[in-house]
PDB file of N, CA and C in Angstrom:
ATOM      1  N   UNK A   1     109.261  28.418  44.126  1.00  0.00           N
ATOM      2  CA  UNK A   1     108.829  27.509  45.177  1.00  0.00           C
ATOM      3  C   UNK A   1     107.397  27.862  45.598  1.00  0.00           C
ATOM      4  N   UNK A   2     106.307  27.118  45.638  1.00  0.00           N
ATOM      5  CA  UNK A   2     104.995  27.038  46.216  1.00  0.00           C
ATOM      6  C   UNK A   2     105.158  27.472  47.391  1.00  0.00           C
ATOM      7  N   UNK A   3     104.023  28.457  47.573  1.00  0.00           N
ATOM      8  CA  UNK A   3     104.066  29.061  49.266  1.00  0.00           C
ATOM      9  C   UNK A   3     103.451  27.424  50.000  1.00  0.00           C
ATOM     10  N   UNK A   4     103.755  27.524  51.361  1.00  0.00           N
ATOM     11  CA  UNK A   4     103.052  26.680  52.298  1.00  0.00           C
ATOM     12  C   UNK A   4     102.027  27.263  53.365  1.00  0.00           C
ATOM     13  N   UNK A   5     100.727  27.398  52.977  1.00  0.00           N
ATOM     14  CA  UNK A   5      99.981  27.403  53.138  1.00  0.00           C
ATOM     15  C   UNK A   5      99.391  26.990  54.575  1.00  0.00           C
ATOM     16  N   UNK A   6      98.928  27.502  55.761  1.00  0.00           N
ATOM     17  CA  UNK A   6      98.506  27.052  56.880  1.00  0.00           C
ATOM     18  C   UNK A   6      97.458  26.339  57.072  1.00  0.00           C
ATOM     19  N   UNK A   7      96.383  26.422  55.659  1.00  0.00           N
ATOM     20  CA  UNK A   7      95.006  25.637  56.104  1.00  0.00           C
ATOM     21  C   UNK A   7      95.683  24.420  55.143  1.00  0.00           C
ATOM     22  N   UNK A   8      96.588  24.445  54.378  1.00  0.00           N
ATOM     23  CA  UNK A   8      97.015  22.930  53.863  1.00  0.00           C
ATOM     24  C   UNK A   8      97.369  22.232  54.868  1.00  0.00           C
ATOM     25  N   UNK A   9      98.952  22.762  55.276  1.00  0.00           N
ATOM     26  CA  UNK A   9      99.491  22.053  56.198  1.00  0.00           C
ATOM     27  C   UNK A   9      99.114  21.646  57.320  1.00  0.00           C
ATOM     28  N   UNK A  10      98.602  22.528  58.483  1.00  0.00           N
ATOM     29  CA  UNK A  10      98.250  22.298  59.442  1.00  0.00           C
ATOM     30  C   UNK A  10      96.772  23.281  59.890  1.00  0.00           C
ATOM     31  N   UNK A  11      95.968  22.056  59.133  1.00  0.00           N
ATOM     32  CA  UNK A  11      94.560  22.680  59.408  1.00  0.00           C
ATOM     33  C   UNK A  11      93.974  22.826  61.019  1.00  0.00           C
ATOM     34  N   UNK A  12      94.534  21.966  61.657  1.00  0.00           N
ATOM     35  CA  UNK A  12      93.987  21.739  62.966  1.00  0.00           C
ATOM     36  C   UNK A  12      94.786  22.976  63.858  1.00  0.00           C
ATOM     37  N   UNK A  13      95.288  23.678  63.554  1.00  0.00           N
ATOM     38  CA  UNK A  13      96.140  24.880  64.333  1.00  0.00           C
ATOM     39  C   UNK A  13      95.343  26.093  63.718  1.00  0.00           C
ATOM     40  N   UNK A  14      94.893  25.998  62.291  1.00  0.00           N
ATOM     41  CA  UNK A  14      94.198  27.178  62.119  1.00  0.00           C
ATOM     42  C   UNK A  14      92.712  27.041  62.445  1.00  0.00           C
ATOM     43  N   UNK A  15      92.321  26.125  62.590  1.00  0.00           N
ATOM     44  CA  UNK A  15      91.258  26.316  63.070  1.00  0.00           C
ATOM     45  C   UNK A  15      90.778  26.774  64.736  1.00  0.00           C
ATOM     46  N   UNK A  16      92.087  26.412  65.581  1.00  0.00           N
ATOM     47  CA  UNK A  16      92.221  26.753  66.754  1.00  0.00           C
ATOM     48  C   UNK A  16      92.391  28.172  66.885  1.00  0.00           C
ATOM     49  N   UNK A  17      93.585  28.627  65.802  1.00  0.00           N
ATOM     50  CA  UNK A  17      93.445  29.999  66.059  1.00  0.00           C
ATOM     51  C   UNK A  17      92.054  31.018  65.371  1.00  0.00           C
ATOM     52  N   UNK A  18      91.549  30.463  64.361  1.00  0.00           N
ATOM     53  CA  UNK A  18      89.875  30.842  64.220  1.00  0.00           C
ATOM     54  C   UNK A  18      89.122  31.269  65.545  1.00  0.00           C
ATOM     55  N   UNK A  19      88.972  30.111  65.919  1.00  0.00           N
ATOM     56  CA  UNK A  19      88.139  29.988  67.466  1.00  0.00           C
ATOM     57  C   UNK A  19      88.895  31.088  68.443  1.00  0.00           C
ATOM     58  N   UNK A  20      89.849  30.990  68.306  1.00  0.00           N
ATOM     59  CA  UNK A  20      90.458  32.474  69.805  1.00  0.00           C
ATOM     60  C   UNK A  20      89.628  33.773  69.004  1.00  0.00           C
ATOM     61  N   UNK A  21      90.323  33.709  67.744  1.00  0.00           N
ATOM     62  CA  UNK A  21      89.874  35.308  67.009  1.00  0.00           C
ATOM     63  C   UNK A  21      88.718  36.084  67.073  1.00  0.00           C
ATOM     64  N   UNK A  22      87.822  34.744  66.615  1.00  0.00           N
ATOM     65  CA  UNK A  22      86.058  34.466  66.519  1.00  0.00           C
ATOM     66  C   UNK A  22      86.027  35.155  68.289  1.00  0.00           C
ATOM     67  N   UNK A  23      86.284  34.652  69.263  1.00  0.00           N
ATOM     68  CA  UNK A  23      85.786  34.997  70.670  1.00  0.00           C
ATOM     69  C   UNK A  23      86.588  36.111  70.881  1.00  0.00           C
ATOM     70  N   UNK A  24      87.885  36.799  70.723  1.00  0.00           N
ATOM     71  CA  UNK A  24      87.841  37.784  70.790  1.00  0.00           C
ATOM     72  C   UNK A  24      87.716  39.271  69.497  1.00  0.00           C
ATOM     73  N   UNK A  25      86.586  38.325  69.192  1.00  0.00           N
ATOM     74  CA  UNK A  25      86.065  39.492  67.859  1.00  0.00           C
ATOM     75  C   UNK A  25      87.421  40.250  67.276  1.00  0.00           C
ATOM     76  N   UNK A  26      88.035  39.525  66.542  1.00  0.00           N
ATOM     77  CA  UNK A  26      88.713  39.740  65.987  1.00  0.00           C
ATOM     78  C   UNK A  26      89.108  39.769  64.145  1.00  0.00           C
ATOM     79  N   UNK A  27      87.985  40.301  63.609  1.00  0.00           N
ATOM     80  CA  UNK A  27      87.991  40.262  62.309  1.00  0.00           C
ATOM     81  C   UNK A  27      89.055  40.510  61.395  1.00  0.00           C
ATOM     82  N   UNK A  28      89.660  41.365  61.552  1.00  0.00           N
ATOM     83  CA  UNK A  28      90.992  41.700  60.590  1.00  0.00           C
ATOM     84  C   UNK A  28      92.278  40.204  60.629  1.00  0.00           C
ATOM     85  N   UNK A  29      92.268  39.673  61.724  1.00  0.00           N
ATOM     86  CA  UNK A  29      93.033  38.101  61.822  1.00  0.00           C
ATOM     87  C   UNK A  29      92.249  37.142  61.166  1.00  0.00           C
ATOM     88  N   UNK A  30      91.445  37.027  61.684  1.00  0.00           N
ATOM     89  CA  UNK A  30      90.612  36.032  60.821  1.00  0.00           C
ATOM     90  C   UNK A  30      90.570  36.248  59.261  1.00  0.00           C
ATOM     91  N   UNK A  31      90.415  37.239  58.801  1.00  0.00           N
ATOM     92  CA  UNK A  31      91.085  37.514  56.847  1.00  0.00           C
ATOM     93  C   UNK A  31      91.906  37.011  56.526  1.00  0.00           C
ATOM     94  N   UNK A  32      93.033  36.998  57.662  1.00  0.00           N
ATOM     95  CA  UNK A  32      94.791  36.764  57.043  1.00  0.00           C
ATOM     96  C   UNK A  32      94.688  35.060  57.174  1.00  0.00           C
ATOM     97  N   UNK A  33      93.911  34.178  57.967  1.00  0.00           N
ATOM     98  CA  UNK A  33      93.831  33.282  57.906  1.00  0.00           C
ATOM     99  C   UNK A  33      93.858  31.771  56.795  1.00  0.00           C
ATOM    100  N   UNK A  34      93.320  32.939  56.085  1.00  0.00           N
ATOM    101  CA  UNK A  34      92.704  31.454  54.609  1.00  0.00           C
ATOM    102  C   UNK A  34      93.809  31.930  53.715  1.00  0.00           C
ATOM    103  N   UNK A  35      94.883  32.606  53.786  1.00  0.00           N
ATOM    104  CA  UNK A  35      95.694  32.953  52.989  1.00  0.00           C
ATOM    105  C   UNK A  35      97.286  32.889  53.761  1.00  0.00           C
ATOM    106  N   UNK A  36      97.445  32.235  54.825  1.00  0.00           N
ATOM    107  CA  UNK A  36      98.494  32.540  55.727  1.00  0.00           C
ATOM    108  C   UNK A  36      99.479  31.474  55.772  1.00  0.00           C
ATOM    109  N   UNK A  37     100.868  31.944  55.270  1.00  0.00           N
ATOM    110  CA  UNK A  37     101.865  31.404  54.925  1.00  0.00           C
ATOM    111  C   UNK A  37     102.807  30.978  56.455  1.00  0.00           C
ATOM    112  N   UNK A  38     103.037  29.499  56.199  1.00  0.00           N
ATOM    113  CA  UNK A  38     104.214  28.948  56.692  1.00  0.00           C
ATOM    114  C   UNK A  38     105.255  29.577  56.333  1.00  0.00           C
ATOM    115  N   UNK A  39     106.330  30.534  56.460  1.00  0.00           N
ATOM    116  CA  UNK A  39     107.748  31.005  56.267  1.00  0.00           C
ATOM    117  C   UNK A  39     108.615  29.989  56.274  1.00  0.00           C
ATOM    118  N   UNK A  40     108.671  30.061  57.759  1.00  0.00           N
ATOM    119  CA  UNK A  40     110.104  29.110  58.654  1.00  0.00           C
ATOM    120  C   UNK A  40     109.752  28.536  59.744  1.00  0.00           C
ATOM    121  N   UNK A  41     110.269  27.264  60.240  1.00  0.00           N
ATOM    122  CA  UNK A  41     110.203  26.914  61.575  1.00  0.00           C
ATOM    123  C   UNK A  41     110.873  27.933  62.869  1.00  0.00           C
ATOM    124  N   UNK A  42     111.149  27.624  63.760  1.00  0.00           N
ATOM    125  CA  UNK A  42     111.830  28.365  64.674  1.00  0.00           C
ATOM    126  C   UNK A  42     113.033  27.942  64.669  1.00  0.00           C
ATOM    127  N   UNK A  43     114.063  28.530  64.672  1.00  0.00           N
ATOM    128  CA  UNK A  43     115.041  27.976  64.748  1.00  0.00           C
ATOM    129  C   UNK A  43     115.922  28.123  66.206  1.00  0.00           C
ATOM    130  N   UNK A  44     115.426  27.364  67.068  1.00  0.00           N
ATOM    131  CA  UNK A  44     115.903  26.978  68.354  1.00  0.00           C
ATOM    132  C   UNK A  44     116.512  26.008  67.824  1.00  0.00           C
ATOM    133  N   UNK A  45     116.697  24.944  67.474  1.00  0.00           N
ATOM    134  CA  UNK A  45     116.818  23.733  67.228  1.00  0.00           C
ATOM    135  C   UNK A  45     116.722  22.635  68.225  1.00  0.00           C
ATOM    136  N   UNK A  46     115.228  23.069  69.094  1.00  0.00           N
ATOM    137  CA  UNK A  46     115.122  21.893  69.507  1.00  0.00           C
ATOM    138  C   UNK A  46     114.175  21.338  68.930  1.00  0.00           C
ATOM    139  N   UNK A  47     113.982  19.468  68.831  1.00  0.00           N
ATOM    140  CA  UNK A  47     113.172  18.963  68.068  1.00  0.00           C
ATOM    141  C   UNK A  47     112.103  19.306  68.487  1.00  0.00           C
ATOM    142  N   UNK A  48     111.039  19.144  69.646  1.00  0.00           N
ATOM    143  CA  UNK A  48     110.044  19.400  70.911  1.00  0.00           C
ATOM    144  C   UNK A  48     109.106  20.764  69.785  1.00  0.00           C
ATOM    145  N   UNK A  49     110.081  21.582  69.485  1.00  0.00           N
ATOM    146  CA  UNK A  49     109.686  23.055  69.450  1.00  0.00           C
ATOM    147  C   UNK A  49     108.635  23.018  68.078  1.00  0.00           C
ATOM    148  N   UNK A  50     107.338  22.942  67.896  1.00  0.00           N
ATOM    149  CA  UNK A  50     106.318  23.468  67.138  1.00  0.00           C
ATOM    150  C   UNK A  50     105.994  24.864  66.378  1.00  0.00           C
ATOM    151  N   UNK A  51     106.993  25.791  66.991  1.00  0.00           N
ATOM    152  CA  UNK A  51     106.738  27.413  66.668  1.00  0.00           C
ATOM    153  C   UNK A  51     107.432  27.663  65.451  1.00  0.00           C
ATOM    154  N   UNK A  52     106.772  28.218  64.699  1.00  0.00           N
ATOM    155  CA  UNK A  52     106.794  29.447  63.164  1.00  0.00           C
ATOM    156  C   UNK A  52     106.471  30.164  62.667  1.00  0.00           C
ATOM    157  N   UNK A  53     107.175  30.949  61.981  1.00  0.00           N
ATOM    158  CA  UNK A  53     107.018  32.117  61.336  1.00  0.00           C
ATOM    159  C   UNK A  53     106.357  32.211  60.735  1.00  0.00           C
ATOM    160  N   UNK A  54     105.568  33.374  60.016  1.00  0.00           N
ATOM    161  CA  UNK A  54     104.154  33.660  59.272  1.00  0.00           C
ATOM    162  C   UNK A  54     104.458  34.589  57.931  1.00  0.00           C
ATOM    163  N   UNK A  55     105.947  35.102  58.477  1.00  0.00           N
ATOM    164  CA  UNK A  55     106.547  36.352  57.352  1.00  0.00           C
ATOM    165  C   UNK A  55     108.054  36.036  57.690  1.00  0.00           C
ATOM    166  N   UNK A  56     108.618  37.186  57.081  1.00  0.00           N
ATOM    167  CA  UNK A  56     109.990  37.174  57.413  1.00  0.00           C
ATOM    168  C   UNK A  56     110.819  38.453  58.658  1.00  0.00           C
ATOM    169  N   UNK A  57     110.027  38.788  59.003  1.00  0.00           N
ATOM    170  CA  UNK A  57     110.301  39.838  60.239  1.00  0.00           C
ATOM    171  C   UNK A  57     110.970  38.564  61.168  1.00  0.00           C
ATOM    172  N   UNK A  58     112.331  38.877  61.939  1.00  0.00           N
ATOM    173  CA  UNK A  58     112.068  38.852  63.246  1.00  0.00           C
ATOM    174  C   UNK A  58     112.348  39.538  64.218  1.00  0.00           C
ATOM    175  N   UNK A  59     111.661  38.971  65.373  1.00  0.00           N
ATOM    176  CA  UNK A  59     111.559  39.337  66.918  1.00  0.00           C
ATOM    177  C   UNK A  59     111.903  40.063  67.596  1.00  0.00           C
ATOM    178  N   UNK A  60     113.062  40.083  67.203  1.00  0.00           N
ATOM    179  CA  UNK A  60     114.260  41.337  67.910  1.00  0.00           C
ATOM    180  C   UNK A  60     113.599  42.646  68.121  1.00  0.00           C
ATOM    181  N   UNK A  61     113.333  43.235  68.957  1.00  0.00           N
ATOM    182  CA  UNK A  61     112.852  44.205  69.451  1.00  0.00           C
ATOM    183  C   UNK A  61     111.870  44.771  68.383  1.00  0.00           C
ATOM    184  N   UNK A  62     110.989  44.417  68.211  1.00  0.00           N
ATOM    185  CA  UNK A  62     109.847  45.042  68.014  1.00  0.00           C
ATOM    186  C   UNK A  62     108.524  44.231  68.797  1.00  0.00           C
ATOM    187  N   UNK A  63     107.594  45.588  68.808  1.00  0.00           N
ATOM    188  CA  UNK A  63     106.264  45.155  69.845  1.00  0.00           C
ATOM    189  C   UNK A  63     105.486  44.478  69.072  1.00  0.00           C
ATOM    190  N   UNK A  64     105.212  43.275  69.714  1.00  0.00           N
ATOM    191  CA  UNK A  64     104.163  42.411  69.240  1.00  0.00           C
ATOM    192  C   UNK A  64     102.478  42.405  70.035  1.00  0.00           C
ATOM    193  N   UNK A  65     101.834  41.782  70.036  1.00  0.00           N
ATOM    194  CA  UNK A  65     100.574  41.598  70.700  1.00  0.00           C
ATOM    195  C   UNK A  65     100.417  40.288  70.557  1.00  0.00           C
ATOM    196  N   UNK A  66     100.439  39.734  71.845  1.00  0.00           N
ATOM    197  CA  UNK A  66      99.918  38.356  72.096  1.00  0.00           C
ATOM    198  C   UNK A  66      98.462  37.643  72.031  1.00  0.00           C
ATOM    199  N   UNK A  67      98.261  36.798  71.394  1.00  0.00           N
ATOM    200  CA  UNK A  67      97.203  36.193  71.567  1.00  0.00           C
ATOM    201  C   UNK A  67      97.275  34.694  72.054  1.00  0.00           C
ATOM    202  N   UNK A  68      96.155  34.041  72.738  1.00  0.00           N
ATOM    203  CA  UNK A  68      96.948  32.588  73.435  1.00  0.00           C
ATOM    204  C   UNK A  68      95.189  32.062  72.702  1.00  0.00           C
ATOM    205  N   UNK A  69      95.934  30.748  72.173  1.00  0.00           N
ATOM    206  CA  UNK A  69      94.777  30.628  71.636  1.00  0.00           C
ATOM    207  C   UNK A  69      94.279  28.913  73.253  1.00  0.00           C
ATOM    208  N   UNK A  70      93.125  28.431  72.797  1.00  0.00           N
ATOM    209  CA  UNK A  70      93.238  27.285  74.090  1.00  0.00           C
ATOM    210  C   UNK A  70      93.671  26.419  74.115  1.00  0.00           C
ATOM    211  N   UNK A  71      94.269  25.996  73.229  1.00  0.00           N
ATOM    212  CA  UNK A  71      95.700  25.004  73.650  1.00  0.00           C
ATOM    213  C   UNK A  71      96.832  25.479  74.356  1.00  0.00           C
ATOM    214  N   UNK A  72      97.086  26.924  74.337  1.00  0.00           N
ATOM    215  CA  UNK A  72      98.033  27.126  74.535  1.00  0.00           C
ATOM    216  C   UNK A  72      99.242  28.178  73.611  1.00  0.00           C
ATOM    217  N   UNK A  73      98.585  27.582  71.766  1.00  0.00           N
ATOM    218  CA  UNK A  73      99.329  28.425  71.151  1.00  0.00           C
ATOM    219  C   UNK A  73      99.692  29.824  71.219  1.00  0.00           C
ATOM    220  N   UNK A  74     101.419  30.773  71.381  1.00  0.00           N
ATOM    221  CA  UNK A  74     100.584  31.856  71.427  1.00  0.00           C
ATOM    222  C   UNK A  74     100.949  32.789  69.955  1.00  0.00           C
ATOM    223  N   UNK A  75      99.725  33.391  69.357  1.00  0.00           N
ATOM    224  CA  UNK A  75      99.873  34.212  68.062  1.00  0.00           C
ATOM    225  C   UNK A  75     100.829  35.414  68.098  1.00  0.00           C
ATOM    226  N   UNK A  76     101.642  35.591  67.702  1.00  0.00           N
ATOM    227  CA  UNK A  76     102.474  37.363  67.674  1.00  0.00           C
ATOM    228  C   UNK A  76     101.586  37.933  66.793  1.00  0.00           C
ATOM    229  N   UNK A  77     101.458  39.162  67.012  1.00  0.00           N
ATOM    230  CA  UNK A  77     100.991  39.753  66.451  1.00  0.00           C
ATOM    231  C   UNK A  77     101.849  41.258  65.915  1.00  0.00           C
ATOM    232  N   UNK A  78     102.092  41.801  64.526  1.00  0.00           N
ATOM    233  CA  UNK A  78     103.127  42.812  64.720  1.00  0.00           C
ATOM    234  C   UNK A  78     102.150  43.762  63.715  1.00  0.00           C
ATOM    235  N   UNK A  79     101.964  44.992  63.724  1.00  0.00           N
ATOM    236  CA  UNK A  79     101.010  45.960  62.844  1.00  0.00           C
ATOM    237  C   UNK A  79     100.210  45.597  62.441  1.00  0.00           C
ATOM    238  N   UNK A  80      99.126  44.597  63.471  1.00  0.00           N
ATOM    239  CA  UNK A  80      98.100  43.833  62.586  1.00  0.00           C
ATOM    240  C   UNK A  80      98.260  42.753  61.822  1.00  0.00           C
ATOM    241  N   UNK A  81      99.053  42.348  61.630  1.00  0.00           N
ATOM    242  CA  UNK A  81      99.466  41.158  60.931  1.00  0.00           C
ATOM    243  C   UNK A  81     100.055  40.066  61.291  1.00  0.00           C
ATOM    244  N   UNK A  82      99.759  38.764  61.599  1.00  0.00           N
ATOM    245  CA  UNK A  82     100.099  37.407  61.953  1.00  0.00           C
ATOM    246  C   UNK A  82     101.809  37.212  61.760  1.00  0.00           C
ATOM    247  N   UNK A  83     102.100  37.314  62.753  1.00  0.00           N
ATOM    248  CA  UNK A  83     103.515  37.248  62.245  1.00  0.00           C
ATOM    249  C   UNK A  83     104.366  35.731  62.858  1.00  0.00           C
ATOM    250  N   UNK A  84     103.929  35.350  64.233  1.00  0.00           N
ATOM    251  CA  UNK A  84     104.737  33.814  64.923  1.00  0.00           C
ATOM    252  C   UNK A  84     103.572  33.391  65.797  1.00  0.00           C
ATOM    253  N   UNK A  85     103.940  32.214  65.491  1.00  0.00           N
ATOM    254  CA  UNK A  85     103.354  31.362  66.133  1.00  0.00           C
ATOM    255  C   UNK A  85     103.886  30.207  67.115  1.00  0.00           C
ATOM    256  N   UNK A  86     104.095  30.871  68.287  1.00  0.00           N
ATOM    257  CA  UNK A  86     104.497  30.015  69.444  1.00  0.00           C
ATOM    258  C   UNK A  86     103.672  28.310  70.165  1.00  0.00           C
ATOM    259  N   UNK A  87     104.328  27.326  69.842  1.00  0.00           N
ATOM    260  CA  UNK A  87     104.280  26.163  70.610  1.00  0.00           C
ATOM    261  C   UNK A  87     105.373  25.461  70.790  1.00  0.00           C
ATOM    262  N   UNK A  88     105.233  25.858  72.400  1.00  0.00           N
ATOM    263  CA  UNK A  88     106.275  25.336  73.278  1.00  0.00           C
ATOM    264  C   UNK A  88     106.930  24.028  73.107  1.00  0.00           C
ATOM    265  N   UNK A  89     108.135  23.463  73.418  1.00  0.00           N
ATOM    266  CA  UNK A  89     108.665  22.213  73.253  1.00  0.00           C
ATOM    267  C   UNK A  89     107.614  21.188  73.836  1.00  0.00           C
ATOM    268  N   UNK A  90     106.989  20.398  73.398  1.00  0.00           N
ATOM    269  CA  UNK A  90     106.073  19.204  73.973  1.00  0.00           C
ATOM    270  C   UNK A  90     105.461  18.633  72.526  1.00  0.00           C
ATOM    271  N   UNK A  91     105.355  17.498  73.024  1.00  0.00           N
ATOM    272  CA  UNK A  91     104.804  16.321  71.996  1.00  0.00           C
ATOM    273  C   UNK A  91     103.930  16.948  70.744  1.00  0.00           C
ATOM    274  N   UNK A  92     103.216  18.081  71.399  1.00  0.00           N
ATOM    275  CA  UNK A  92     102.767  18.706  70.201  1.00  0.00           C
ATOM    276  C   UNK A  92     103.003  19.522  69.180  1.00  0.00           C
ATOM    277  N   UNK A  93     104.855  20.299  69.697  1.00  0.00           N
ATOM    278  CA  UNK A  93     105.137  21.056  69.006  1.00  0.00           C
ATOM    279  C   UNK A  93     106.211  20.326  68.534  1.00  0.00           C
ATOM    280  N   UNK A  94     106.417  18.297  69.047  1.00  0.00           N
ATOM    281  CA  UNK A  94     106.952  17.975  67.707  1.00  0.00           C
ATOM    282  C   UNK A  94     106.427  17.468  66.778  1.00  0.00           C
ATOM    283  N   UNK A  95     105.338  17.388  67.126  1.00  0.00           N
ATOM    284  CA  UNK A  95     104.197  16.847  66.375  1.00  0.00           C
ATOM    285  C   UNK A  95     104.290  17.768  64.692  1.00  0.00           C
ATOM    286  N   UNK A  96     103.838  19.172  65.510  1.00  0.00           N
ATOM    287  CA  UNK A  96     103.343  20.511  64.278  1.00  0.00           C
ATOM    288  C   UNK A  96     105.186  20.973  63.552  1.00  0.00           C
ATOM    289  N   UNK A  97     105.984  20.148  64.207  1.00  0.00           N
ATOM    290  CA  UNK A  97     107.725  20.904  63.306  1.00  0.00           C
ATOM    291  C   UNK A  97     107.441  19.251  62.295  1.00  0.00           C
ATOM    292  N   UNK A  98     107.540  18.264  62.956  1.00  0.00           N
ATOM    293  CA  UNK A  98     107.296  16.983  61.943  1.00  0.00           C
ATOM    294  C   UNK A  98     106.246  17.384  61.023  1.00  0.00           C
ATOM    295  N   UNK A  99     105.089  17.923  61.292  1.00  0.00           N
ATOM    296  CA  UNK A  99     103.647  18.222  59.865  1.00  0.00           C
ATOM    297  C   UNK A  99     104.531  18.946  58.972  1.00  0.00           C
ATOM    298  N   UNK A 100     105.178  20.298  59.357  1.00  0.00           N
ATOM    299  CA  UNK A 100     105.717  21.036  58.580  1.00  0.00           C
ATOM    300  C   UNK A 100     106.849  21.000  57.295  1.00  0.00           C
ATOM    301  N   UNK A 101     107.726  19.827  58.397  1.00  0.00           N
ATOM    302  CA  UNK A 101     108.741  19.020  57.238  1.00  0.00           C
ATOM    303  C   UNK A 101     108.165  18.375  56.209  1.00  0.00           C
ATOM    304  N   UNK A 102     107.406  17.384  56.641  1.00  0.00           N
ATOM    305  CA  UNK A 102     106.665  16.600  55.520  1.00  0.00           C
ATOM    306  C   UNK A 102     105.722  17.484  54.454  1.00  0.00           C
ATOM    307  N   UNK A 103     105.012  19.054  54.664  1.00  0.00           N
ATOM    308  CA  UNK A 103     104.423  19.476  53.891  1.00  0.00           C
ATOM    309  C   UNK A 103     105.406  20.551  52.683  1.00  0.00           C
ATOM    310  N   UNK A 104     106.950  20.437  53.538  1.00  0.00           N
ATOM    311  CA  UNK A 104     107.733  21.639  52.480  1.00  0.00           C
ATOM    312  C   UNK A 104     108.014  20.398  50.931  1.00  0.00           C
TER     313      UNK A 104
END
């Protein structure tokens, strides 16, 4: 199966998270960027919900580092590495779960 790709699918989210990285000088994120895999959606199952996975780790008690990019998105961050990507239930995060279906 073809990885899914974040600057394919949803270019307009990586470029948002560019712009947070870029202002908080954040070089080592910005690398993982042009190479950064869609995993999984979230599986809340609500439709609303926009948020996904970047790898296959989850959540469950381990420390992450937040980043909020200015929409709102917020980045997990786990050993340096892009791991979820939070957007909240709203028009936009059914917007970015609808992009995602249509790009698997």
């Amino acid at each position: 199966m073809e990885k899914l790709l974040l600057k394919d699918c949803l270019p307009e989210v990586l470029e948002e998270m560019k712009a947070a990285f870029e202002q908080k000088e954040m070089p080592k994120l910005l690398k993982q960027l042009e190479t950064l895999e869609i995993t999984e959606v979230c599986e809340c199952g609500d439709a609303s919900c926009g948020s996904f996975y970047t790898d296959h780790l989850r959540r469950d008690n381990i420390e992450v580092e937040g980043i909020r990019t200015e929409s709102g998105f917020l980045v997990e961050v786990y050993n340096g590495r892009i791991h979820y990507v939070e957007v909240m239930p709203s028009e936009t995060g059914r917007s970015i779960r609808e992009k995602i279906t249509m790009c698997k």
